[in-house]
Protein backbone atom coordinates (compact mmCIF):
# COMPACT_ATOMS: atom_id res chain seq x y z
CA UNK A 1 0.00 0.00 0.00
CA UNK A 2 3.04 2.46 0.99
CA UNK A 3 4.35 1.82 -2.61
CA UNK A 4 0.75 3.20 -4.09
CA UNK A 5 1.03 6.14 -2.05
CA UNK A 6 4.55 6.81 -3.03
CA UNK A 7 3.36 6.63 -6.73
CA UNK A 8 0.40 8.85 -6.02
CA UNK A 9 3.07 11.72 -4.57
CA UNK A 10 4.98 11.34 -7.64
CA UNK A 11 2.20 11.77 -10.38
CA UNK A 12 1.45 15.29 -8.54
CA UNK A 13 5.11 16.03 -9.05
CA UNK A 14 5.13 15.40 -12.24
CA UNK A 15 2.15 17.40 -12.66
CA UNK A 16 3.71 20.12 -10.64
CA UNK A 17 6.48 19.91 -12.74
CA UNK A 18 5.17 20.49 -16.06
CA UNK A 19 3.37 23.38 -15.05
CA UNK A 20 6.70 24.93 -13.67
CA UNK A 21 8.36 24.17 -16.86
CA UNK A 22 5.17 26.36 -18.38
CA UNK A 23 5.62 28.94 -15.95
CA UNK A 24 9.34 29.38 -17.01
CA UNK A 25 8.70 29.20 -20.82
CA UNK A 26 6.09 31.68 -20.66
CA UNK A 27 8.98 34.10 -18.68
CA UNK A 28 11.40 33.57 -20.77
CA UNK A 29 11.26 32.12 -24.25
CA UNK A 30 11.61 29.24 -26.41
CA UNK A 31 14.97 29.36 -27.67
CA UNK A 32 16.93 26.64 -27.54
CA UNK A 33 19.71 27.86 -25.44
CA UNK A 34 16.59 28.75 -23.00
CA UNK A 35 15.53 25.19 -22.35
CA UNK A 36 19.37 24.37 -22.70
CA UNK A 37 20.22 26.40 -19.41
CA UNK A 38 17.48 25.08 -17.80
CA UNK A 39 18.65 21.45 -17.67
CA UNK A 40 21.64 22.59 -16.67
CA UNK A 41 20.75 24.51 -13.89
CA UNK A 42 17.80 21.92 -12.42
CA UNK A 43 20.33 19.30 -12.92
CA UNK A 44 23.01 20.93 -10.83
CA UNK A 45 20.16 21.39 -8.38
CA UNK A 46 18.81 18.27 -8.57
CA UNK A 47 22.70 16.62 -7.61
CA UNK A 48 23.42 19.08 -4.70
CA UNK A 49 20.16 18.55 -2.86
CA UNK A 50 20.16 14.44 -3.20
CA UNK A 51 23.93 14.98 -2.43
CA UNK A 52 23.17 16.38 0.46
CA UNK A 53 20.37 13.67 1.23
CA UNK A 54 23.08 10.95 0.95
CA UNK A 55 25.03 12.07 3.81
CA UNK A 56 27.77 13.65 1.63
CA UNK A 57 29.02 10.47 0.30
CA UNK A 58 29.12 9.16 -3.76
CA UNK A 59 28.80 5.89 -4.73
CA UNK A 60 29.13 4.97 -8.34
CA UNK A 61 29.40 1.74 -10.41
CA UNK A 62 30.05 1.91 -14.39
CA UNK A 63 26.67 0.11 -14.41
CA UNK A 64 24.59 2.72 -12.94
CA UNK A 65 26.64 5.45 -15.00
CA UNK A 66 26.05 3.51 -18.16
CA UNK A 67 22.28 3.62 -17.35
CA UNK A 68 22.41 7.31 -16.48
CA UNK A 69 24.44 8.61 -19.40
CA UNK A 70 21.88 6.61 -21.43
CA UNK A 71 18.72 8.06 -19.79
CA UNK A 72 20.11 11.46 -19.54
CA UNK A 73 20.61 11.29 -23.40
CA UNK A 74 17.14 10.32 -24.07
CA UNK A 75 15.52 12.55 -20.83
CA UNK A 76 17.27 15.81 -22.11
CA UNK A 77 16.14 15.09 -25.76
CA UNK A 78 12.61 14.82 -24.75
CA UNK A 79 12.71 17.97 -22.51
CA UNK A 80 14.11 19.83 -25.47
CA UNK A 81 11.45 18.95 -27.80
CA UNK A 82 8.74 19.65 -25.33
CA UNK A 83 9.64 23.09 -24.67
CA UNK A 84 8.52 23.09 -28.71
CA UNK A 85 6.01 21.14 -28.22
CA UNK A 86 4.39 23.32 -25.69
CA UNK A 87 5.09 26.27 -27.91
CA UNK A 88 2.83 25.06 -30.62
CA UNK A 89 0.15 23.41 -28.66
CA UNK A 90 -1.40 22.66 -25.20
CA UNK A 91 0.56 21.77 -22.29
CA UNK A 92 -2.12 18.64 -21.36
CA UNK A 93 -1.43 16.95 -25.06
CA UNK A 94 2.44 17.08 -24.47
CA UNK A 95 1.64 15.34 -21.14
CA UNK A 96 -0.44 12.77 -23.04
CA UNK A 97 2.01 11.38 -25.67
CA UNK A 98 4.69 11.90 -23.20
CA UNK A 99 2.76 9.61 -20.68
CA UNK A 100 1.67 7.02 -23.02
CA UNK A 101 4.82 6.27 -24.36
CA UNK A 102 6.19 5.97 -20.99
CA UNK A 103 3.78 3.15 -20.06
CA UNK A 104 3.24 1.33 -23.46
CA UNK A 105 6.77 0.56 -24.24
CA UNK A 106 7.24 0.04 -20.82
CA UNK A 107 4.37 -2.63 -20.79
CA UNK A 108 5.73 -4.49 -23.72
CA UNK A 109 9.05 -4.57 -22.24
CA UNK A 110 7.70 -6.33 -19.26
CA UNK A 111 5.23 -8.60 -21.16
CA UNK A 112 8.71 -9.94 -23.49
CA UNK A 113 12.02 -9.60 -21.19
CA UNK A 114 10.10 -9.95 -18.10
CA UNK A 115 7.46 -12.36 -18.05
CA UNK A 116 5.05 -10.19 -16.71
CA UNK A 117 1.31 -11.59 -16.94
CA UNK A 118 -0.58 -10.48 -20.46
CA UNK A 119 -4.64 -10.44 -20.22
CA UNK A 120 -7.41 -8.98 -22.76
CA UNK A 121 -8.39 -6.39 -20.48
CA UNK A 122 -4.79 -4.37 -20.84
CA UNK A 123 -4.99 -5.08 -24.72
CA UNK A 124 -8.05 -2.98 -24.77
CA UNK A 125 -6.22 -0.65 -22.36
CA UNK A 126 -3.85 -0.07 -25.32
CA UNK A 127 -6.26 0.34 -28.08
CA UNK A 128 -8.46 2.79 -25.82
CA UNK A 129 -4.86 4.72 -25.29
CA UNK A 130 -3.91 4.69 -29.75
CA UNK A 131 -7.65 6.20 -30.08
CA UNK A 132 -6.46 8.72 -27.20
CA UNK A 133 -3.42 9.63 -28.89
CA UNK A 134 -5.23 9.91 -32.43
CA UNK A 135 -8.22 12.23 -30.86
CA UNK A 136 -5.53 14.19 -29.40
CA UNK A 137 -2.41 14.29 -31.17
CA UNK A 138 -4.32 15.13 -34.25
CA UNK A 139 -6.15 18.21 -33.64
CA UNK A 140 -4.06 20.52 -30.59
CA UNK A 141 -2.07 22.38 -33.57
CA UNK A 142 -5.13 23.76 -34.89
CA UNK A 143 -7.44 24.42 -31.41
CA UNK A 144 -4.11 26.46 -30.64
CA UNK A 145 -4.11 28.79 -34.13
CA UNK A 146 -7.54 29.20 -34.08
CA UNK A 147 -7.64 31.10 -30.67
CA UNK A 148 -5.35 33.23 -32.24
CA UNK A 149 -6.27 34.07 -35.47
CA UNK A 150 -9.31 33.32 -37.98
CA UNK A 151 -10.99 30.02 -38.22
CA UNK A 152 -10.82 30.27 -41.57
CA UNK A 153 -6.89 29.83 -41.58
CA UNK A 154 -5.88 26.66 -40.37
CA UNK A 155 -2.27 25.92 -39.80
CA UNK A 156 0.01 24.46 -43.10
CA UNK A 157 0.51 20.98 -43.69
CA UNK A 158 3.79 21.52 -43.27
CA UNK A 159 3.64 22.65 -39.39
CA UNK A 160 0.95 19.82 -39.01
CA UNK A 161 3.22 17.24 -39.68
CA UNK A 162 6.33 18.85 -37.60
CA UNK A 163 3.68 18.54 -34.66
CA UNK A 164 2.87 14.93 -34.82
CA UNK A 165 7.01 14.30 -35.46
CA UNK A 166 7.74 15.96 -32.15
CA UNK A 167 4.61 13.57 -30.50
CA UNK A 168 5.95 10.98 -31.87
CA UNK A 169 9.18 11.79 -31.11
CA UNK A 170 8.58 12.17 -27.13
CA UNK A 171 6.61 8.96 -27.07
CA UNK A 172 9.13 6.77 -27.53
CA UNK A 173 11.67 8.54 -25.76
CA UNK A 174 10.28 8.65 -22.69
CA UNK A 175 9.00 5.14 -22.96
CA UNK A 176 13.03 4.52 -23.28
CA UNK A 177 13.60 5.95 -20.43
CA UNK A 178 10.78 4.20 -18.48
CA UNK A 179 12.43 0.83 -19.76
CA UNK A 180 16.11 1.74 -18.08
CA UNK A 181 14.64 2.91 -15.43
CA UNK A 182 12.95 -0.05 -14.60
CA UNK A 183 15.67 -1.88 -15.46
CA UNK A 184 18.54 -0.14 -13.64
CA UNK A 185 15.70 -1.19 -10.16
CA UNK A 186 15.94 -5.09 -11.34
CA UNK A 187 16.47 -7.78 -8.61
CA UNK A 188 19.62 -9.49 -10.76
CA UNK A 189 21.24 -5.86 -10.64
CA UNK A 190 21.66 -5.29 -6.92
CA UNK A 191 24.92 -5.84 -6.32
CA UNK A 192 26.41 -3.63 -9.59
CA UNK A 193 23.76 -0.85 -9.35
CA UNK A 194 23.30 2.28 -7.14
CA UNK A 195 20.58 2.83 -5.05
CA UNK A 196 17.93 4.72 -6.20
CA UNK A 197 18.71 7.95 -4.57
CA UNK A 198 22.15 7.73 -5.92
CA UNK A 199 20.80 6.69 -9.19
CA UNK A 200 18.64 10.25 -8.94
CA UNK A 201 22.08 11.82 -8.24
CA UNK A 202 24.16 10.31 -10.88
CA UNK A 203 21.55 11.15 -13.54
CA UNK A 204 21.00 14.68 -12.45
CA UNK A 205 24.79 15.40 -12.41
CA UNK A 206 24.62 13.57 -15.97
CA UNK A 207 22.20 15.92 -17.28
CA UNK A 208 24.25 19.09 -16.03
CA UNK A 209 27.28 17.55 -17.76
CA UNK A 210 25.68 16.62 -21.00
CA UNK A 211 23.89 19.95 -21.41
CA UNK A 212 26.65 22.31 -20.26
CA UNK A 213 28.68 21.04 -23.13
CA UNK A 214 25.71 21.54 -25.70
CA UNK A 215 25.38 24.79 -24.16
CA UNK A 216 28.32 25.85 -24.68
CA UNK A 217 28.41 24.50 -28.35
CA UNK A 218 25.22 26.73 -29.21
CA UNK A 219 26.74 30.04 -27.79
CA UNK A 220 29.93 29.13 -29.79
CA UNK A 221 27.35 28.73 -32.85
CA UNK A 222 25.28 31.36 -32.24
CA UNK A 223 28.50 33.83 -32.10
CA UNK A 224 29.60 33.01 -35.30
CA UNK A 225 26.56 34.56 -36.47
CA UNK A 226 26.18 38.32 -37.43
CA UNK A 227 23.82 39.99 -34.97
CA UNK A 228 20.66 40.79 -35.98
CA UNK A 229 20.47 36.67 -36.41
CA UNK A 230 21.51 35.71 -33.31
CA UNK A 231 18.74 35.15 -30.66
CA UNK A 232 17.32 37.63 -28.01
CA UNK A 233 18.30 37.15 -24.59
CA UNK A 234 16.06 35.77 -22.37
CA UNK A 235 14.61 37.75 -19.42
CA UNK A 236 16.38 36.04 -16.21
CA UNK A 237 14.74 36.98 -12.98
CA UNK A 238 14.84 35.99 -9.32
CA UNK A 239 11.42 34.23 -10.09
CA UNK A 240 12.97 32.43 -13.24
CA UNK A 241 15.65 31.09 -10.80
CA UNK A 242 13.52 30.25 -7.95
CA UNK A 243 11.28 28.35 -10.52
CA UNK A 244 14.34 25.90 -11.95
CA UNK A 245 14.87 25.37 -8.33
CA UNK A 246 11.41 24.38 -7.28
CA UNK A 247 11.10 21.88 -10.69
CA UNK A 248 14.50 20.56 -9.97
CA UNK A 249 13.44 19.93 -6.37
CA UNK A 250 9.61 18.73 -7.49
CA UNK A 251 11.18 16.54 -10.39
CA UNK A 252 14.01 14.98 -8.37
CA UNK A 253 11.50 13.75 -5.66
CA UNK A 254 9.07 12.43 -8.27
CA UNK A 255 11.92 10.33 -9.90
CA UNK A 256 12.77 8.94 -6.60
CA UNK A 257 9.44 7.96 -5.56
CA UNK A 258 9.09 6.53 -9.47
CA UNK A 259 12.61 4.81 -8.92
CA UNK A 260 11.66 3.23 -5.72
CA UNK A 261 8.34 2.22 -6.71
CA UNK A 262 9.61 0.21 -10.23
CA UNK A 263 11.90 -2.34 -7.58
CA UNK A 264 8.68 -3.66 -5.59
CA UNK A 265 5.86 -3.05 -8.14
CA UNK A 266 5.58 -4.56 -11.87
CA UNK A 267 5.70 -2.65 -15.03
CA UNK A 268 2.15 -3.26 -16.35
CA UNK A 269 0.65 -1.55 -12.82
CA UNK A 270 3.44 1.40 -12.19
CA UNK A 271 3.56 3.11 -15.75
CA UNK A 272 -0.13 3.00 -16.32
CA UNK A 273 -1.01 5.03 -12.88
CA UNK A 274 1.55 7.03 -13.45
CA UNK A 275 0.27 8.15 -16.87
CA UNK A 276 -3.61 7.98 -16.06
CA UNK A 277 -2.92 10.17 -13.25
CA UNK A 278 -0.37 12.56 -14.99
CA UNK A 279 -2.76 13.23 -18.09
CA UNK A 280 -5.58 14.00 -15.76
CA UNK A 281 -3.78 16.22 -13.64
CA UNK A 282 -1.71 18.67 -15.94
CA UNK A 283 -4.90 18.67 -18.04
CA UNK A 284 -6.87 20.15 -14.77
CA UNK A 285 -3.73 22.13 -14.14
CA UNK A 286 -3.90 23.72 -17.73
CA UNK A 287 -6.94 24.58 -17.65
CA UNK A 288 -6.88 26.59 -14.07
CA UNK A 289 -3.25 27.92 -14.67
CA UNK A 290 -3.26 28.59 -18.19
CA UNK A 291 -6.54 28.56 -19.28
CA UNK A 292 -6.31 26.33 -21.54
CA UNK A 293 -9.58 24.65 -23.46
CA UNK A 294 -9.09 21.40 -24.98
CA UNK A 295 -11.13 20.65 -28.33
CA UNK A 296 -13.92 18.16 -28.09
CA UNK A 297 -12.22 15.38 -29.56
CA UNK A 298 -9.34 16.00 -27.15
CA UNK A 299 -10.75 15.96 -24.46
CA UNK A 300 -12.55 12.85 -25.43
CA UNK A 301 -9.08 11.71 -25.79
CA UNK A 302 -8.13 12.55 -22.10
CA UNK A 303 -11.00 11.24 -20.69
CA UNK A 304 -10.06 7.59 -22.61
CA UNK A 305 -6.83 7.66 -21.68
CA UNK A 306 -7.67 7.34 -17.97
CA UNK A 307 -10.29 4.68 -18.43
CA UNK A 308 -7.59 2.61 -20.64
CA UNK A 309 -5.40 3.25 -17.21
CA UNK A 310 -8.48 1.43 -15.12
CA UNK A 311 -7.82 -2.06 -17.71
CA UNK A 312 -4.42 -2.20 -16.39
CA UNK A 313 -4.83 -2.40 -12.85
């Protein structure tokens, strides 16, 4: 029962989180460099604070750096792409492919490499959660243009298929990074791996590391370019700063909780309440933060998306 709980704190920090990485969009901008500095920052955050929580002490094993390097690669990618994501279209359908790839990959992981139990109720789970994804994957482009401008001018082709490339394109990274996560919390890997606290800290300082060095390679780029084509600065304020802090805190405690869940519960039951209660949340959250309105058909999406959650449990 403890474990449920734990997983129940976590989906609200997820939630929380999204809606701080909102927050600091909407301050500053959507360069690049922008979400760039933010990973570094959180990350750095994120390592100093679960330093301190392991008594000042480091323990690492090439395993568990592997595993972080790896996640931190596909983490960081998806993070990158959301802040575009976000840009172009609600905050609750970026939560939605985001969560749905981190459970159905997941799932299908456990059903082949771990011989976790396969019934007909979770296969309609999954076809309930590809009509989600088509109701609302489809469709958030255009609710977003057309608060903005004319109904009569719907958005290009062209942009139309650059949204569903970035959906697709968070799916299955986070559902990578689901997978090694559960992994690195196997049984078998006990006596190679970190614990999950340290594996918090190792992927945090992985993600400052990783990102510092991109960083750097943009403002080495963007230098080289004459000035009225290099991008605007963003607007960095004590609330901006406070913010990275509070998602790297918020994010680092929902990855824990996530972490120590995945070693006592199996796949097919921790990804899918973690993304029934995630859509629901950051959807509500949208909506009384941002004021947000989903289109019909997405939030018929939403709404299947946590029933297909209720044929996993």
């Amino acid at each position: 029962m403890q474990y449920y709980l734990i997983i129940l704190l976590s989906v609200i920090g997820l939630a929380a989180t999204f809606i701080i990485t909102k927050i600091y969009q909407n301050r500053t901008n959507t360069e690049l460099r922008v979400s760039v500095l933010y990973n570094i920052m959180s990350g750095l955050c994120t390592a100093i604070v679960f330093y301190c929580f392991n008594g000042f002490t480091v323990h690492i094993t090439p395993f568990s750096a592997m595993m972080a390097v790896i996640m931190t690669l596909f983490s960081g990618t998806y993070v990158i792409l959301g802040f575009k994501l976000i840009s172009m279209g609600h905050v609750s359908t970026y939560t939605l492919f985001l969560m749905l790839g981190g459970m159905m990959l997941p799932y299908f992981f456990g059903l082949g490499f771990l011989n976790e139990e396969f019934s007909v109720f979770r296969l309609i789970g999954l076809l309930l959660m590809i009509v989600s994804i088509v109701l609302t994957g489809m469709h958030d482009p255009k609710s977003q243009v057309h608060s903005a401008q004319n109904e009569s001018n719907p958005p290009s082709r062209k942009k139309h298929k650059k949204y569903l490339f970035l959906c697709i394109s968070v799916f299955l990274l986070n559902g990578c990074v689901n997978i090694i996560a559960k992994a690195h919390q196997l049984p078998q890997y006990n006596e190679i791996a970190v614990t999950a606290q340290e594996f918090v800290m190792l992927t945090a300082l992985a993600k400052a590391i990783i990102f510092s060095l991109l960083y750097y390679y943009l403002c080495w780029r963007d230098h080289k370019k004459p000035l009225d084509h290099r991008p605007a600065r963003a607007n960095f304020t004590l609330l901006v700063f406070l913010l990275i802090i509070a998602g790297a805190l918020v994010d680092g405690l929902s990855c824990l909780g996530q972490l120590t869940s995945a070693a006592h519960l199996p796949a097919t039951v921790l990804f899918p309440l973690v993304t029934g209660g995630s859509v629901i949340l950051t959807a509500l959250a949208g909506r009384l933060f941002f004021h947000e309105k989903p289109t019909k058909k997405a939030l018929i999406g939403i709404i299947l998306c946590f029933v297909a959650t209720l044929f996993f449990l």
